[in-house]
C-alpha atoms as a PDB file:
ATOM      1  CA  UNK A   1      20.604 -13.854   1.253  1.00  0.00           C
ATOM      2  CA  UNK A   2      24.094 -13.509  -0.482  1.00  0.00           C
ATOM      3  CA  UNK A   3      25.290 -16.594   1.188  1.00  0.00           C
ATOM      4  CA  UNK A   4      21.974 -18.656  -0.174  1.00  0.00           C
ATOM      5  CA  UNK A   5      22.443 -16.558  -3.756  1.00  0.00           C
ATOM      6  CA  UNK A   6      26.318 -17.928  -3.780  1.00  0.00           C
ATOM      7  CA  UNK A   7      25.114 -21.456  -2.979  1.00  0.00           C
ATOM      8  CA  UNK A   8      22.488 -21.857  -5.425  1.00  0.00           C
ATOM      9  CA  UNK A   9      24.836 -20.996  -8.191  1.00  0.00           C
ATOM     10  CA  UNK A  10      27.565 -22.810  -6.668  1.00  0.00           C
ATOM     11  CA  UNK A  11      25.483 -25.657  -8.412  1.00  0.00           C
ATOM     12  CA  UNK A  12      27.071 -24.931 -11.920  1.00  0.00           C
ATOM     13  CA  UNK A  13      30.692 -25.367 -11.154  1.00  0.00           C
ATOM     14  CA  UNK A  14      30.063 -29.241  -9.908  1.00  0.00           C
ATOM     15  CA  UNK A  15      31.705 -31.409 -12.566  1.00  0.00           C
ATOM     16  CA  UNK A  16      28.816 -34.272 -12.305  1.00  0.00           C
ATOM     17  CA  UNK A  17      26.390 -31.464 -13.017  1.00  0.00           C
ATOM     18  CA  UNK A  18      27.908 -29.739 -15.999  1.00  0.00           C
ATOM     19  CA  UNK A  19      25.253 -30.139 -18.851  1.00  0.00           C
ATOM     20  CA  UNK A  20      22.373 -31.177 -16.780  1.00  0.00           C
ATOM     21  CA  UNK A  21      21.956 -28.131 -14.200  1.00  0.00           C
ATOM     22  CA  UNK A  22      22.390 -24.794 -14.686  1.00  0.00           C
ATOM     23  CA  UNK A  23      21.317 -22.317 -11.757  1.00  0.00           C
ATOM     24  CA  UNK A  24      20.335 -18.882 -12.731  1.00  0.00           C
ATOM     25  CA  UNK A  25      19.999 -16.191 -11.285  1.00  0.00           C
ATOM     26  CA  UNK A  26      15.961 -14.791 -10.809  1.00  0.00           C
ATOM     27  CA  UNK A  27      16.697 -11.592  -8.875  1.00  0.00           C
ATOM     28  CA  UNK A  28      17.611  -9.703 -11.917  1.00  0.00           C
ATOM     29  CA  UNK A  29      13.629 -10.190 -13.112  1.00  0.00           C
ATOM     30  CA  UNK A  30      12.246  -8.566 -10.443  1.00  0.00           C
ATOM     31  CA  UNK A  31       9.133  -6.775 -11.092  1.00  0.00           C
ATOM     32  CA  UNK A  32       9.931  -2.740  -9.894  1.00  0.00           C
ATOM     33  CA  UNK A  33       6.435  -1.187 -10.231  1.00  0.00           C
ATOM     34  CA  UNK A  34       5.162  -3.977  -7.740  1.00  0.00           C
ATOM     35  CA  UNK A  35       7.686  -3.604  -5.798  1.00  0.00           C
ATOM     36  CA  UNK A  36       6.620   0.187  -5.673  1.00  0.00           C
ATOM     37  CA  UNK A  37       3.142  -1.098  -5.321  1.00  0.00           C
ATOM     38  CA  UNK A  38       3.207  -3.500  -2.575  1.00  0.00           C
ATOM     39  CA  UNK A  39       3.270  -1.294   0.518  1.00  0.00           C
ATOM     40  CA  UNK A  40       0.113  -0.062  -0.332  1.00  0.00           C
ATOM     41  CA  UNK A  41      -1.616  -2.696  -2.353  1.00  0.00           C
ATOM     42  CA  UNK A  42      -5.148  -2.657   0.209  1.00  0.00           C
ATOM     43  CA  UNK A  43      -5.478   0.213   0.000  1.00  0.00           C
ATOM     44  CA  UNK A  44      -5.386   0.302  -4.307  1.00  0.00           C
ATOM     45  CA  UNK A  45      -6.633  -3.107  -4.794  1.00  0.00           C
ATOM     46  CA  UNK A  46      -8.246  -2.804  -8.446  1.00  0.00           C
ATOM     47  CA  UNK A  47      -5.028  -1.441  -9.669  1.00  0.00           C
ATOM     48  CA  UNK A  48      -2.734  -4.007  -7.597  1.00  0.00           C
ATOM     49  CA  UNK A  49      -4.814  -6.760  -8.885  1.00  0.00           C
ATOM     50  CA  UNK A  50      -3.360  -6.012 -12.487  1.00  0.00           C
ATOM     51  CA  UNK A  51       0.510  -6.239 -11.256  1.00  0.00           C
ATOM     52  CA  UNK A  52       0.582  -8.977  -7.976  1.00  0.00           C
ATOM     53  CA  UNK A  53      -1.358 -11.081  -5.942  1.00  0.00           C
ATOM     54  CA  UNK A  54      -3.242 -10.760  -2.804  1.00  0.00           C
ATOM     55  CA  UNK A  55      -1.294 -12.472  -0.649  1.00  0.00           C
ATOM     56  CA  UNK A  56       3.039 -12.408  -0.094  1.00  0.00           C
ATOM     57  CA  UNK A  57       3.521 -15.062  -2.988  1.00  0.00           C
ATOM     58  CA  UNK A  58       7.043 -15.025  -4.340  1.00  0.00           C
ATOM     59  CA  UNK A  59       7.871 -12.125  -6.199  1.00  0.00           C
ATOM     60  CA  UNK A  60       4.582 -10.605  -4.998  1.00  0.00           C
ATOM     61  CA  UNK A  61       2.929 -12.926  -7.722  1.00  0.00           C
ATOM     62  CA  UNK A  62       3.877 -10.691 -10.478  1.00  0.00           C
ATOM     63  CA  UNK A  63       2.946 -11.908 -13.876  1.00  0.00           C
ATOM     64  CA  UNK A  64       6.007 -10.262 -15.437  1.00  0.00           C
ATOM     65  CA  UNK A  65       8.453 -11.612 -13.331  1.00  0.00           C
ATOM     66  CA  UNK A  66       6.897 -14.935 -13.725  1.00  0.00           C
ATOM     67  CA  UNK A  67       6.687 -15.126 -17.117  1.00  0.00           C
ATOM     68  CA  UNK A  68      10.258 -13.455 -17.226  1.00  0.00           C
ATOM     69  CA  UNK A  69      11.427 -16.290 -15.194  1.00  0.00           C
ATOM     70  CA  UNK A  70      10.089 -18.769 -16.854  1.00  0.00           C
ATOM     71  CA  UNK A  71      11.446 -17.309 -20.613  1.00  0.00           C
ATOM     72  CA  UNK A  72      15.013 -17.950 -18.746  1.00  0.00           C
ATOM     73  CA  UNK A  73      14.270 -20.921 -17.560  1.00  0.00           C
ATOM     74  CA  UNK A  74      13.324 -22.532 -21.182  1.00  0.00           C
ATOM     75  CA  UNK A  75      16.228 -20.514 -22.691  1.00  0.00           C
ATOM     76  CA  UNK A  76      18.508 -22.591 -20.013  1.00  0.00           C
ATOM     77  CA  UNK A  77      17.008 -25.510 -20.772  1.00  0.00           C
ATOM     78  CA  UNK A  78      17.138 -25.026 -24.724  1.00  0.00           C
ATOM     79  CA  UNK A  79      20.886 -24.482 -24.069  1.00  0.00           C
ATOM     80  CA  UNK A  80      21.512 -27.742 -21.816  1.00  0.00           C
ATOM     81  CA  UNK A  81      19.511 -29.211 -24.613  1.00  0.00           C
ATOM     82  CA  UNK A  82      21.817 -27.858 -27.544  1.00  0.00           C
ATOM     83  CA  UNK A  83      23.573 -30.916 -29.422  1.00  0.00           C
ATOM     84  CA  UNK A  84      21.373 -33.636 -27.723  1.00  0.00           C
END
């Protein structure tokens, strides 16, 4: 996973990139409590339906970490966008 981490971000130090791309990392967003939750999700399914999804989506389907993600995402994009 380090090795697929390292090459993602490798992505920002390619000169024909440099103002258009900008990797992130994602990790750092991850949700904890459904994380905590997961194991056991079946068998606490009303309260697992307020943090994930039912099925293995990415990042368990957690609307936090979702809408964390995305909240970097537009702050990336609002700073490749700066001066254009």
């Amino acid at each position: 996973m380090a090795l697929v981490k390292a090459a993602q971000l490798s992505m920002n130090d390619i000169s024909a990139f440099k103002g258009n791309v900008k990797a992130i990392p994602t990790d750092v967003y991850w949700d904890k409590k459904a994380d905590d939750a997961y194991p056991t999700w079946r068998d606490n399914f009303e309260a697992w339906k307020k943090i994930g999804a039912d099925r293995p989506y990415p990042y368990l389907g957690s609307t936090i970490t979702f809408s964390k993600i995305g909240h970097a995402f537009g702050e990336t994009m609002l700073e490749l966008r700066k001066g254009k």
